[in-house]
Structure formats: structure tokens, C-alpha cells
Protein backbone atom coordinates (compact mmCIF):
# COMPACT_ATOMS: atom_id res chain seq x y z
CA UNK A 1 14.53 0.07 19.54
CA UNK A 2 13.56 -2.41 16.61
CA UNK A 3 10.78 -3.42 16.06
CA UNK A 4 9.04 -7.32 16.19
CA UNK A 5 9.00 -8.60 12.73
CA UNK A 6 5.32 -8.81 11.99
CA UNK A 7 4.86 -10.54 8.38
CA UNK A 8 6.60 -13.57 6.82
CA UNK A 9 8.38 -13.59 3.79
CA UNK A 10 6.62 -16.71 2.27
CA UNK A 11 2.66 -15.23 2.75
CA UNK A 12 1.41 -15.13 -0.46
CA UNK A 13 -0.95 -11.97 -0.27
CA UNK A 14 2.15 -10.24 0.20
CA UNK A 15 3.56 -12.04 -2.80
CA UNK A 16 0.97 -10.42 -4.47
CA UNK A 17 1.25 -6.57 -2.68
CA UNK A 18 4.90 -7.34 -3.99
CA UNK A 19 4.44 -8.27 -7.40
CA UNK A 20 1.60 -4.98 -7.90
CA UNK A 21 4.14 -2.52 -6.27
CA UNK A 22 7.57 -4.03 -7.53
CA UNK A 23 7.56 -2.94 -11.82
CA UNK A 24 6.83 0.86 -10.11
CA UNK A 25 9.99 2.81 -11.36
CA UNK A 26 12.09 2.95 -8.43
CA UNK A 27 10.55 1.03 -6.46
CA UNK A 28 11.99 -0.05 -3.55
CA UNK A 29 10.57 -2.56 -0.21
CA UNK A 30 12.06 -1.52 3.14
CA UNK A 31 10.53 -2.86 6.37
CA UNK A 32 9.80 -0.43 9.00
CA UNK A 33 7.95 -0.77 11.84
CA UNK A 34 7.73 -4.44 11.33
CA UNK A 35 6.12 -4.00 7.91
CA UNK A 36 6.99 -4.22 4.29
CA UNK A 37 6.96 -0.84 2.87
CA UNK A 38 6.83 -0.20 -0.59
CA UNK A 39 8.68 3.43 -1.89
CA UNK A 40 9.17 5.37 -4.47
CA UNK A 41 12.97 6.82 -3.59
CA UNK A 42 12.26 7.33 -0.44
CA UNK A 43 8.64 7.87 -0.09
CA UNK A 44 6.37 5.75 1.02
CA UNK A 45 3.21 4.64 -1.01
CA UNK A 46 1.67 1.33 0.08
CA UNK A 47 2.19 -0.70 3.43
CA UNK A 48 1.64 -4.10 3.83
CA UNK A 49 0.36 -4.38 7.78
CA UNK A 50 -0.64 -7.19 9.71
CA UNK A 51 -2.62 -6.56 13.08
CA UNK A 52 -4.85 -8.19 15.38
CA UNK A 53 -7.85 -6.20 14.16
CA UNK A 54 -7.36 -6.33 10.37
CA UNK A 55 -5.63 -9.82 9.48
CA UNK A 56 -3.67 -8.62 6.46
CA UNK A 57 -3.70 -5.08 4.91
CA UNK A 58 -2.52 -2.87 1.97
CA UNK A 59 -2.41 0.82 3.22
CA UNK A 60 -2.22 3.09 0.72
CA UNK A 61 -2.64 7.02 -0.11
CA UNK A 62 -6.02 7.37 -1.46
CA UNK A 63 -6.49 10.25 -4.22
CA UNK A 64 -7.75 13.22 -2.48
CA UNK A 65 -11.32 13.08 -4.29
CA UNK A 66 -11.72 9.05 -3.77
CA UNK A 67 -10.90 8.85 0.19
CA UNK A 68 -14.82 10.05 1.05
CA UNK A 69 -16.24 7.33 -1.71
CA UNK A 70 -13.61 4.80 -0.64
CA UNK A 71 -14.59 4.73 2.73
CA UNK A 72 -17.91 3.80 2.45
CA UNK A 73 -17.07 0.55 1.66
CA UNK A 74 -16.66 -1.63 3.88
CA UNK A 75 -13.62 -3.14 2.89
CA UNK A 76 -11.49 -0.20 3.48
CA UNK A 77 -11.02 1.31 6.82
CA UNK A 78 -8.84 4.28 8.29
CA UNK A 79 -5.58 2.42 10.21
CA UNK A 80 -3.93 3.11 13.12
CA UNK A 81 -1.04 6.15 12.86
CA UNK A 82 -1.43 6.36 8.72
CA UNK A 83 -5.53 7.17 8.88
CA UNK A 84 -5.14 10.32 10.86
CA UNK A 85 -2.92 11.51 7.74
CA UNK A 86 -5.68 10.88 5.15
CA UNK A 87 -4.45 7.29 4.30
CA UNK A 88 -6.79 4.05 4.16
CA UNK A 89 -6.33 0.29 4.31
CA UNK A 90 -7.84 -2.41 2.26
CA UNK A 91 -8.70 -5.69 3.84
CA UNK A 92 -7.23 -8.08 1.63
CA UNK A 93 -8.66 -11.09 3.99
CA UNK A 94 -12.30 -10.18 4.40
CA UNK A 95 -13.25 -10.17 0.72
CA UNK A 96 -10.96 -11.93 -2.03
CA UNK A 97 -9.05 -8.92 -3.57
CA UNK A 98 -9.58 -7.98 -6.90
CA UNK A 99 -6.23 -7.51 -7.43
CA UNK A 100 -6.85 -5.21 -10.92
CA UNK A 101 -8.17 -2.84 -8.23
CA UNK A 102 -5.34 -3.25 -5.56
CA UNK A 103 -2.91 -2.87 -8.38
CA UNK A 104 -5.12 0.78 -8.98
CA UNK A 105 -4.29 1.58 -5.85
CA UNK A 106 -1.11 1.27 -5.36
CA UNK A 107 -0.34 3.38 -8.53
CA UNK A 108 -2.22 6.30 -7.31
CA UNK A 109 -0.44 6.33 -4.56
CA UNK A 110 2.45 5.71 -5.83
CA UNK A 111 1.79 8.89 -8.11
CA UNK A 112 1.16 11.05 -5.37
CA UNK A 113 4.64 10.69 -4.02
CA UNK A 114 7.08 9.94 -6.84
CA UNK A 115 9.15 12.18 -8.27
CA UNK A 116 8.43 13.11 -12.20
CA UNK A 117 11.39 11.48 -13.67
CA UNK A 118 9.42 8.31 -11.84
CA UNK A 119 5.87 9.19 -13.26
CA UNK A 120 7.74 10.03 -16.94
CA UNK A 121 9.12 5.94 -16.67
CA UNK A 122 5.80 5.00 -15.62
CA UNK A 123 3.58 6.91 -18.34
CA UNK A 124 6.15 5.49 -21.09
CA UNK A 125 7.68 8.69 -22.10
């Protein structure tokens, strides 16, 4: 069963999520679930979700040291099926994103699932 297409292609905080994630080596945006996902090959490293709770979201796979420091903030919050794996989501509505930061993200997550030939393009050598 499909599911509901839950994002449009013209918001432009996911013009944004799209210009951080798309110069990743590799990169590629599939939707699943409803969503934009953002891979490396065929990993997935970011998420851009939209629920009823969270307005619009980047969910992302928080380096295993930063998850416990990440969450106290309160922009960042464990989401539905993803949290119970160790992954987070950063309001991007709530507070204006500092998109520097969302761009950090999104590359160490990215690094946790690409494969080296990926991290090699990305470190330049």
C-alpha cells in the first residue's frame, strides 16, 4: 500500500534540507513513507517529515556521543519509528534554523552510513 504524499515539492525549508544534503557524494532523495529521504547509496541519513505534532522536521542520525547533549535542547526531540533506533529530529519551525548547524548534521549522519569511497569524495582525497 502507498503511502499519502505528505510534503510539497515547492516548501522552501525543504529547499533548504535539499540544498544541505544534495553536494553529499552520492547522494540521492527517494520518498518513502510519504517523506523525502535523503541517502547515501542506499542508506538513509536525514528525513525530511511533516506531522501533526512537529510542523516540519529534519531527522537525522545523531553521533553516538552528541544524542544525550542534543536532546536537552529543546529543539530536538526523539520521532515516531526513527527515535526508538537512536535517531532525533530537529524542529526546523519552532526556532529559525541555523542552517550552518543543520548542514552539521546532516554530514554526521551522513558519515555514519556512507560507504568510504563516499567519505574519501567528501574529505577531498
Amino acid at each position: 500500500m502507498a503511502h499519502p504524499r505528505m510534503y510539497e515539492d515547492d516548501d522552501p525549508l525543504l529547499a533548504k534540507v535539499r540544498s544541505v544534503c544534495r553536494d553529499f557524494p552520492e547522494c540521492r532523495e527517494v520518498e518513502a513513507w510519504g517523506r523525502p529521504t535523503f541517502r547515501a547509496g542506499k542508506k538513509i541519513f536525514t528525513v525530511y517529515s511533516t506531522d501533526d505534532e512537529h510542523d516540519h522536521s529534519l531527522v537525522f542520525k545523531p553521533e553516538p556521543g552528541e544524542r544525550a547533549a542534543l536532546v536537552q535542547d529543546p529543539r530536538f526531540y526523539a520521532p515516531p519509528y526513527f527515535g526508538p533506533s537512536g535517531w532525533l529530529a530537529l524542529d526546523l519551525v519552532a526556532t529559525p534554523p541555523d542552517w550552518t548547524e543543520v548542514a552539521e548534521l546532516a554530514e554526521a549522519s551522513y558519515r555514519q552510513v556512507a560507504l568510504k569511497r563516499m567519505l574519501r569524495a567528501l574529505d577531498g582525497a
